[in-house]
PDB file of N, CA and C in Angstrom:
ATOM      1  N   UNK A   1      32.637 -48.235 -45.446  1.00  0.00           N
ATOM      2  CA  UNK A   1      31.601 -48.900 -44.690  1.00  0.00           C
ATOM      3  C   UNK A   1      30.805 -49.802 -45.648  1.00  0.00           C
ATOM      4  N   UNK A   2      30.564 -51.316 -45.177  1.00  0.00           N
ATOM      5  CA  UNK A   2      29.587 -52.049 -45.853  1.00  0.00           C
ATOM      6  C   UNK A   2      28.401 -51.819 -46.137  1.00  0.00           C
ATOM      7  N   UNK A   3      27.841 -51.986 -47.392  1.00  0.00           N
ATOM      8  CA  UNK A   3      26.389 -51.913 -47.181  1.00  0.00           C
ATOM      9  C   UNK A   3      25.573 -52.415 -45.902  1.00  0.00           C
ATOM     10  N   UNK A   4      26.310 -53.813 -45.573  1.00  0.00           N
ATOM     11  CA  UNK A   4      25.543 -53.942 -43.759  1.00  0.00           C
ATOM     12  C   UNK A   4      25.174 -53.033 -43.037  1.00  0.00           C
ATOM     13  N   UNK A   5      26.460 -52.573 -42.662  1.00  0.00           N
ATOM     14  CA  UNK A   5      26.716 -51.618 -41.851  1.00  0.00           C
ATOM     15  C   UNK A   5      26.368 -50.637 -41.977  1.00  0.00           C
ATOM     16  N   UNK A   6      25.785 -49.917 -42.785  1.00  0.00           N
ATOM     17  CA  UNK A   6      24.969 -48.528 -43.493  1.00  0.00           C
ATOM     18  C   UNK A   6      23.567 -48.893 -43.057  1.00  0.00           C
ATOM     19  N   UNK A   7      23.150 -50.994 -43.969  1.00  0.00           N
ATOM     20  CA  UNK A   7      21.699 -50.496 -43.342  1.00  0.00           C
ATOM     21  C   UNK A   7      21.446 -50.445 -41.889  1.00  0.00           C
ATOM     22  N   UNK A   8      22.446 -51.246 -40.900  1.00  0.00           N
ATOM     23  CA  UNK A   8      22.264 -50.975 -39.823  1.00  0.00           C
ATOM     24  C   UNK A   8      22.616 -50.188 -38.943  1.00  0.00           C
ATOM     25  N   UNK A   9      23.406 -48.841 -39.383  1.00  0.00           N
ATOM     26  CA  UNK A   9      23.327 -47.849 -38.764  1.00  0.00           C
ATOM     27  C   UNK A   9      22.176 -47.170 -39.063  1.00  0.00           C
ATOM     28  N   UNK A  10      21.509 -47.327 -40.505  1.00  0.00           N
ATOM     29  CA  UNK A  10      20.257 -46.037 -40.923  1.00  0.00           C
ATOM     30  C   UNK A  10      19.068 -47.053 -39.928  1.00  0.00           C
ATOM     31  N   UNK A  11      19.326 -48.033 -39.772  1.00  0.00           N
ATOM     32  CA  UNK A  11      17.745 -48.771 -38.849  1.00  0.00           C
ATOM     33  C   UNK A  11      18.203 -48.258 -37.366  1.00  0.00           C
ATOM     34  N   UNK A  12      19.180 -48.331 -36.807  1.00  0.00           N
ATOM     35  CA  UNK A  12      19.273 -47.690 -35.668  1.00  0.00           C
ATOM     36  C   UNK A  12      18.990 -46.236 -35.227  1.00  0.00           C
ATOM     37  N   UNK A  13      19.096 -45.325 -36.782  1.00  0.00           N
ATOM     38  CA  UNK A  13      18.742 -44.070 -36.508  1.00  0.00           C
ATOM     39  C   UNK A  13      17.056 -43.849 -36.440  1.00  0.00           C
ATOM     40  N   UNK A  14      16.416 -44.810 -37.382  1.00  0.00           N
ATOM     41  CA  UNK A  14      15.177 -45.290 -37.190  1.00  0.00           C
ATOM     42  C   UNK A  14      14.297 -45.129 -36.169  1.00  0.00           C
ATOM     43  N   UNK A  15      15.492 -46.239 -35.502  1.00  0.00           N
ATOM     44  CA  UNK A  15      14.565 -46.636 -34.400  1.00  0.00           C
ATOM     45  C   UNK A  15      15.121 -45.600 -33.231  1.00  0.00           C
ATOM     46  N   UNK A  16      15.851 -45.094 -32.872  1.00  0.00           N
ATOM     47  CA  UNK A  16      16.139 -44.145 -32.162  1.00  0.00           C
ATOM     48  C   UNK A  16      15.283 -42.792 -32.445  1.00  0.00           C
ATOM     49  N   UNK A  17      15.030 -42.121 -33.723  1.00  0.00           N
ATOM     50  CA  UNK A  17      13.957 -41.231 -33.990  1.00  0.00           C
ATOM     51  C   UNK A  17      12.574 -41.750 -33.725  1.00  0.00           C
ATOM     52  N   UNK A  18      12.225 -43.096 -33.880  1.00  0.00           N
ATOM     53  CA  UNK A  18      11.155 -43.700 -33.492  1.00  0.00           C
ATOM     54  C   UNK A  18      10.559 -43.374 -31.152  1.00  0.00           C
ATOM     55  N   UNK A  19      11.863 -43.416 -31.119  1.00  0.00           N
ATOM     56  CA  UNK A  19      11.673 -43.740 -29.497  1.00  0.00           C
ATOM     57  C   UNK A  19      11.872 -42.627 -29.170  1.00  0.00           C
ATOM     58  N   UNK A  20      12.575 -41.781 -29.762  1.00  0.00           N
ATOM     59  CA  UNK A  20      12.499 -40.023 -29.174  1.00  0.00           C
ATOM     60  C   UNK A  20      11.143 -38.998 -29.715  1.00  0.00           C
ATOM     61  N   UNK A  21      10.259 -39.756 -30.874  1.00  0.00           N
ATOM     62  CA  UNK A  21       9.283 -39.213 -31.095  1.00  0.00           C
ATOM     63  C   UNK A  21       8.510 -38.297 -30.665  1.00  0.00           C
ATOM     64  N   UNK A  22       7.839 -38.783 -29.292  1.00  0.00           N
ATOM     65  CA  UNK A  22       6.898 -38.529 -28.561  1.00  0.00           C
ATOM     66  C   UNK A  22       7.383 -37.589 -27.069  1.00  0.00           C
ATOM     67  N   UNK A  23       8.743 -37.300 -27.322  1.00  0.00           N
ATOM     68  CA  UNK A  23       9.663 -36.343 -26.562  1.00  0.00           C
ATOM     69  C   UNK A  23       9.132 -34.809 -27.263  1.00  0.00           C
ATOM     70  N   UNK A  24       8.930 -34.765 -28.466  1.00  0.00           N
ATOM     71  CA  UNK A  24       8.546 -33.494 -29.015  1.00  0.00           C
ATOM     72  C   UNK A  24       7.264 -33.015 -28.591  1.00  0.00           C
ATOM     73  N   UNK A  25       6.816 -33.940 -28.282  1.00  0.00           N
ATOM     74  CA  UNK A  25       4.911 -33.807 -28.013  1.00  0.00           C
ATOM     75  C   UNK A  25       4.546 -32.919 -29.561  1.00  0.00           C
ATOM     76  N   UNK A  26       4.315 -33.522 -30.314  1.00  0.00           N
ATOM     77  CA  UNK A  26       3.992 -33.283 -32.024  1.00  0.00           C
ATOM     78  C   UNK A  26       2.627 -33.371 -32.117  1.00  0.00           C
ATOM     79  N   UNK A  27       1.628 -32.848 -32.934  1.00  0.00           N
ATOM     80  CA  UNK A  27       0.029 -32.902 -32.919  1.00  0.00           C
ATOM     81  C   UNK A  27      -0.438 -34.336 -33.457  1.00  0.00           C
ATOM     82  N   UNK A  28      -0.960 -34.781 -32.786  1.00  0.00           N
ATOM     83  CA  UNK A  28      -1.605 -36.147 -32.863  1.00  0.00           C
ATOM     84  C   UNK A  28      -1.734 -36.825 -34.243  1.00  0.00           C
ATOM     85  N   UNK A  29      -2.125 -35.598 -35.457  1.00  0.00           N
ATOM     86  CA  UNK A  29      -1.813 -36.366 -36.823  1.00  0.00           C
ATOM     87  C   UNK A  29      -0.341 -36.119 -37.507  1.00  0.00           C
ATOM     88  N   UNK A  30       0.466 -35.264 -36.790  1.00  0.00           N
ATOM     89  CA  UNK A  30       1.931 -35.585 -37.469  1.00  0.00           C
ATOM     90  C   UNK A  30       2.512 -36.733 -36.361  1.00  0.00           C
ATOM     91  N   UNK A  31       2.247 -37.210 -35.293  1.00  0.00           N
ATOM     92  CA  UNK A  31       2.758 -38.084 -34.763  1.00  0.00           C
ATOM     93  C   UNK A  31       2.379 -39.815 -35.252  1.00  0.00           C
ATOM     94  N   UNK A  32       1.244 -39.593 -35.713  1.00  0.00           N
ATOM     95  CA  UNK A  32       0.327 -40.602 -36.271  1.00  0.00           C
ATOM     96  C   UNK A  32       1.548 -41.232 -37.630  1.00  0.00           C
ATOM     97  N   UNK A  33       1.373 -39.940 -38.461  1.00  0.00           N
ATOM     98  CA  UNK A  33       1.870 -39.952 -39.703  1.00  0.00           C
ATOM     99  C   UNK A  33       3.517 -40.221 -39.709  1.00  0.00           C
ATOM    100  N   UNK A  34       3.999 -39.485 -38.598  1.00  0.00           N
ATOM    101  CA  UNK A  34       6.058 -39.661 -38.510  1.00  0.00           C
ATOM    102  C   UNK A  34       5.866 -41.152 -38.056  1.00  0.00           C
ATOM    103  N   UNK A  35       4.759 -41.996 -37.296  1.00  0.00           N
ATOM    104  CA  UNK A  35       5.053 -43.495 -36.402  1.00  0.00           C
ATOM    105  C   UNK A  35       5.117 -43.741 -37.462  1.00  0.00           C
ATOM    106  N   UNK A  36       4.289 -44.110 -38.150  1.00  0.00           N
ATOM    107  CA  UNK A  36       3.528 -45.189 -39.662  1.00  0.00           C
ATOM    108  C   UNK A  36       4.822 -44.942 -40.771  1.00  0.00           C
ATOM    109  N   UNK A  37       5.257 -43.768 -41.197  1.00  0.00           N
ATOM    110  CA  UNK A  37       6.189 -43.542 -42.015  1.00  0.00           C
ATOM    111  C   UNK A  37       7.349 -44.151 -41.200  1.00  0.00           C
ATOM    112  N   UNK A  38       8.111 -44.010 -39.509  1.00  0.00           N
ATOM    113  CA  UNK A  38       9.226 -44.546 -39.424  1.00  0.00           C
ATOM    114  C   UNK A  38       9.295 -46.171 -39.198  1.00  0.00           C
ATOM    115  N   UNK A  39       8.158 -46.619 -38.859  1.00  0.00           N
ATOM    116  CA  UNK A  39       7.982 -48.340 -38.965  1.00  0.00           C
ATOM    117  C   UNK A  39       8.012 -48.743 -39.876  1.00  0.00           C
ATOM    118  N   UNK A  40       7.423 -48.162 -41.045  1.00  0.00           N
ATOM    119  CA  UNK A  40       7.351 -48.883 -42.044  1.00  0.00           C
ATOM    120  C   UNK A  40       9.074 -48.647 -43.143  1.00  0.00           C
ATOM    121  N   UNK A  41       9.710 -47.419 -42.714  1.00  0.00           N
ATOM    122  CA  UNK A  41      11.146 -47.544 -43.071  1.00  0.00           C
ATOM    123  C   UNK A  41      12.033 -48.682 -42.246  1.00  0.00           C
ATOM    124  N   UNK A  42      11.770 -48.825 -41.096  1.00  0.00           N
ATOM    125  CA  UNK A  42      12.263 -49.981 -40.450  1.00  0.00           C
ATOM    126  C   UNK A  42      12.045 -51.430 -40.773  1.00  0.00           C
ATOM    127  N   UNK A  43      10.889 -51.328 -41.320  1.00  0.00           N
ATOM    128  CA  UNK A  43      10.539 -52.639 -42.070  1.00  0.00           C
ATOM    129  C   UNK A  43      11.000 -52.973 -43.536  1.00  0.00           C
ATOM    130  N   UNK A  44      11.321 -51.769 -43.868  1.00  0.00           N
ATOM    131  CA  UNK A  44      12.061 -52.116 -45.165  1.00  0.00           C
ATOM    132  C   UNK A  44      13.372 -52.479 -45.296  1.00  0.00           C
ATOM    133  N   UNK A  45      13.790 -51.404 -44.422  1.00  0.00           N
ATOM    134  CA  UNK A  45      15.396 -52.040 -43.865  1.00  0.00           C
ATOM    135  C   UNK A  45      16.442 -53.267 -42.812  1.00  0.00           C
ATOM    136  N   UNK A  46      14.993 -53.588 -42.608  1.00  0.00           N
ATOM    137  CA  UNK A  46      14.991 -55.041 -41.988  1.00  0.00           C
ATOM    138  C   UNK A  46      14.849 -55.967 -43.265  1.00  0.00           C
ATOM    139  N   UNK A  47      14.095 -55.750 -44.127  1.00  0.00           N
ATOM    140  CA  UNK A  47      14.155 -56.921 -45.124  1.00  0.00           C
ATOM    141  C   UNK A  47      15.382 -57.102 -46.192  1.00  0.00           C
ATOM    142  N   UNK A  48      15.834 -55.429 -46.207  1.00  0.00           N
ATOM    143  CA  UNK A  48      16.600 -55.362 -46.918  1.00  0.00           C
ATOM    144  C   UNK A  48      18.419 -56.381 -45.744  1.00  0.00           C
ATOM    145  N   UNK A  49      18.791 -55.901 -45.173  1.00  0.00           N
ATOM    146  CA  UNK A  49      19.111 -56.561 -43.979  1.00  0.00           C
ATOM    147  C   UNK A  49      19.337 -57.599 -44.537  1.00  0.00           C
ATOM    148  N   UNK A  50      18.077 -58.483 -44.180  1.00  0.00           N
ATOM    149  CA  UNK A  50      18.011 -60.128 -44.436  1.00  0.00           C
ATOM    150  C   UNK A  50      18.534 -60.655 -45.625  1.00  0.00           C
ATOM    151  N   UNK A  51      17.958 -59.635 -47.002  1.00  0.00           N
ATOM    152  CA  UNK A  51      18.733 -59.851 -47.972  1.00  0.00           C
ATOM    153  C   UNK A  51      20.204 -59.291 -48.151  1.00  0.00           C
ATOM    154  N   UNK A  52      21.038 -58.891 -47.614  1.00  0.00           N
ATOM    155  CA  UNK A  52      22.253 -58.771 -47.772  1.00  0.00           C
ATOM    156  C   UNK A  52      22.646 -59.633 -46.701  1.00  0.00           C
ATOM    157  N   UNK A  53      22.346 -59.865 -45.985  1.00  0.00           N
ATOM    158  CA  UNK A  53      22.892 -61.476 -45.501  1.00  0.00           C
ATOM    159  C   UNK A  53      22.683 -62.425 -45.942  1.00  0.00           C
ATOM    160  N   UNK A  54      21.914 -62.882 -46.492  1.00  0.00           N
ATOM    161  CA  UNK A  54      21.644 -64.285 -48.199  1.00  0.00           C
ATOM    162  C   UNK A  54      22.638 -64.074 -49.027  1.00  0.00           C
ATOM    163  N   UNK A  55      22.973 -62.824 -49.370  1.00  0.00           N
ATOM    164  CA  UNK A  55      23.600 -62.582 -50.201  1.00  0.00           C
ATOM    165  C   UNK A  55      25.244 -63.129 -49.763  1.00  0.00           C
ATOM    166  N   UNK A  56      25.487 -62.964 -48.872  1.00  0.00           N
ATOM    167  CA  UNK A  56      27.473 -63.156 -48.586  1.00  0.00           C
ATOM    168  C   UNK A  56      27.289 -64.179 -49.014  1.00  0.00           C
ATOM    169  N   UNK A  57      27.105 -65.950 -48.778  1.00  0.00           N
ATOM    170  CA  UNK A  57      27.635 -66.882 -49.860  1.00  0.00           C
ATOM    171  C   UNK A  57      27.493 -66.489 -51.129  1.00  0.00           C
ATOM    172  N   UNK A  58      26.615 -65.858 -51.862  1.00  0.00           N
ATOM    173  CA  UNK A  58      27.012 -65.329 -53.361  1.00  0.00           C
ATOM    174  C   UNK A  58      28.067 -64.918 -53.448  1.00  0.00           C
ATOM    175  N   UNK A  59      28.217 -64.000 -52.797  1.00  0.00           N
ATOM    176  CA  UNK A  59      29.719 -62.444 -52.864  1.00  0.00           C
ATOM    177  C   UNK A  59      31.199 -63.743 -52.698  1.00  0.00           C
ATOM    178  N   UNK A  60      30.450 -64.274 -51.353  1.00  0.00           N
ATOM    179  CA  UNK A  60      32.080 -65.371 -51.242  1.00  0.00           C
ATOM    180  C   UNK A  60      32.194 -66.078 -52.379  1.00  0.00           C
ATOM    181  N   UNK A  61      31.184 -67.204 -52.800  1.00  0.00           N
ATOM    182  CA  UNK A  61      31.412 -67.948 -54.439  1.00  0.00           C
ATOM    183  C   UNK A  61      31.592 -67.259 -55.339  1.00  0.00           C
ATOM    184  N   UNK A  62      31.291 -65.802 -55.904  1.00  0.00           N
ATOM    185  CA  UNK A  62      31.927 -65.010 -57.312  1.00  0.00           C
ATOM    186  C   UNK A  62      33.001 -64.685 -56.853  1.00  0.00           C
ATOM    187  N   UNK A  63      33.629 -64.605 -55.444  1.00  0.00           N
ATOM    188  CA  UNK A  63      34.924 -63.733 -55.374  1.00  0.00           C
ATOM    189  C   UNK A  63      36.000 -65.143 -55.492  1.00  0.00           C
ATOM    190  N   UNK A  64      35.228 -66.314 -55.027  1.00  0.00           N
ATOM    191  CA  UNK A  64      36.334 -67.587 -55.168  1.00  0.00           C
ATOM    192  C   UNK A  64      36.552 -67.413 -56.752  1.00  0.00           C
ATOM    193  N   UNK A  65      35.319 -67.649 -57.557  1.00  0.00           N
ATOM    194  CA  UNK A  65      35.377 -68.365 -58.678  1.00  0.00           C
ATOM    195  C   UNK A  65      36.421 -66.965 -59.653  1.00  0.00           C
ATOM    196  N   UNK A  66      36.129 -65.996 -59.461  1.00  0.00           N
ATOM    197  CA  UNK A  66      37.172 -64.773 -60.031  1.00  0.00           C
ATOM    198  C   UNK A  66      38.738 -65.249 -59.675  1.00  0.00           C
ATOM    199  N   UNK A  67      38.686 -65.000 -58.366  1.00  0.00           N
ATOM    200  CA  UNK A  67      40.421 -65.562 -58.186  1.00  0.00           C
ATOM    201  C   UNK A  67      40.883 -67.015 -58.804  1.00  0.00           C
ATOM    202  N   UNK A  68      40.096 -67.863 -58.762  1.00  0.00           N
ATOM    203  CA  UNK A  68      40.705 -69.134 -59.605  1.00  0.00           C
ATOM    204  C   UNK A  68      40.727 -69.093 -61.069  1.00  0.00           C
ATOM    205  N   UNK A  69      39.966 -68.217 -61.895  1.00  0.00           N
ATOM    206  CA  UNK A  69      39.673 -67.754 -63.044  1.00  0.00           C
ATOM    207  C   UNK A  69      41.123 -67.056 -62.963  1.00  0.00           C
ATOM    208  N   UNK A  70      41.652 -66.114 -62.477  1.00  0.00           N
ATOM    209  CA  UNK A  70      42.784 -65.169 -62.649  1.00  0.00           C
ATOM    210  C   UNK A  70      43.740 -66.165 -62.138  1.00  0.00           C
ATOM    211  N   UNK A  71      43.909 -67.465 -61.690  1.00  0.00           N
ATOM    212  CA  UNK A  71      44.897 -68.113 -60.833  1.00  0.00           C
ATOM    213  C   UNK A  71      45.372 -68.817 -62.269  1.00  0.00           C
ATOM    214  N   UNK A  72      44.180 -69.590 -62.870  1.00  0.00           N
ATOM    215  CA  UNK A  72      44.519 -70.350 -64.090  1.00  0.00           C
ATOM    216  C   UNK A  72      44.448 -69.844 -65.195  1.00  0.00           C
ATOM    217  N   UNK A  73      44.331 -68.360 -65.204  1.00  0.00           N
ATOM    218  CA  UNK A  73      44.814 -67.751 -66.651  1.00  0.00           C
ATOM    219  C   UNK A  73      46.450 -67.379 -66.361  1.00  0.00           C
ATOM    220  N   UNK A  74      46.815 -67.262 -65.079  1.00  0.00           N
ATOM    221  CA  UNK A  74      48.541 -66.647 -64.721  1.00  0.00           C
ATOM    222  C   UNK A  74      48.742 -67.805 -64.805  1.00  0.00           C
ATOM    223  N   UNK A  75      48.626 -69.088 -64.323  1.00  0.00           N
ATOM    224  CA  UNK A  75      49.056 -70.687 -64.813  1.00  0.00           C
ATOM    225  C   UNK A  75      49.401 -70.641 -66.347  1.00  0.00           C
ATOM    226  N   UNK A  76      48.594 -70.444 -67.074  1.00  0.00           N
ATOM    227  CA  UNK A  76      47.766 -71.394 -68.716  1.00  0.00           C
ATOM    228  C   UNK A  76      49.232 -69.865 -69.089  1.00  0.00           C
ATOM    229  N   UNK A  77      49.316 -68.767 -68.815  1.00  0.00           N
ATOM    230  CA  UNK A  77      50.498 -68.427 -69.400  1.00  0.00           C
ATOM    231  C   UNK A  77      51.823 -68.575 -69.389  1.00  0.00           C
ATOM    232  N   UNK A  78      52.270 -68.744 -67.999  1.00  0.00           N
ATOM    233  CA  UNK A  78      53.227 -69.360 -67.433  1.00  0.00           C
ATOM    234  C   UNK A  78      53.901 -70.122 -67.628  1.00  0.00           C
ATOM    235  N   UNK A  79      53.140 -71.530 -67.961  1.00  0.00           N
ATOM    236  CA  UNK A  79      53.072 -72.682 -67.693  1.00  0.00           C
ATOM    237  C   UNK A  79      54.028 -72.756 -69.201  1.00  0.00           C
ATOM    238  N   UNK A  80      53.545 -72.208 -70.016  1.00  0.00           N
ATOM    239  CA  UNK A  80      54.285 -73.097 -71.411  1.00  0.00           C
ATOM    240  C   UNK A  80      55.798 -72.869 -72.014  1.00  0.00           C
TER     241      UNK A  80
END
C-alpha cells in the first residue's frame, strides 16, 4: 500500500471515529478533548495528503532521471 493510500485510509478512520463519537454519549470533557484531538489529527493528515501529492512529479523526475542514468551506463559499456 502507498503512502497515499495509508494516509487516506488513517483520515477516513478519523473521520469515521469523529462521526461515531457522540454514539458513546462520553462525559462532556472527554468528548471535548477526543473532538479537538481527532480534528486536529485530520488536519494533519490532510496536509500531509497535499504534500504527497506535490511530491509525485518529484518521485516521477528521480525515477526518469535513474533509468536514463542506468540506460547510458548499459550504452557507455556496450557500446565499445
Amino acid at each position: 500500500m502507498t503512502t497515499l493510500k495509508k494516509l487516506k485510509h488513517t483520515q477516513e478512520r478519523y473521520k469515521s471515529e469523529l462521526y461515531e463519537l457522540h454514539l458513546y454519549e462520553p462525559s462532556p470533557e472527554y468528548y471535548k478533548m477526543r473532538r479537538e484531538e481527532l480534528e486536529y489529527n485530520i488536519a494533519v493528515i490532510e496536509d500531509a495528503i497535499d504534500i504527497e501529492k506535490k511530491m509525485i512529479p518529484m518521485k516521477i523526475m528521480l525515477y526518469s532521471f535513474v533509468v536514463i542514468a542506468i540506460s547510458l551506463l548499459i550504452w557507455g559499456i556496450f557500446s565499445e
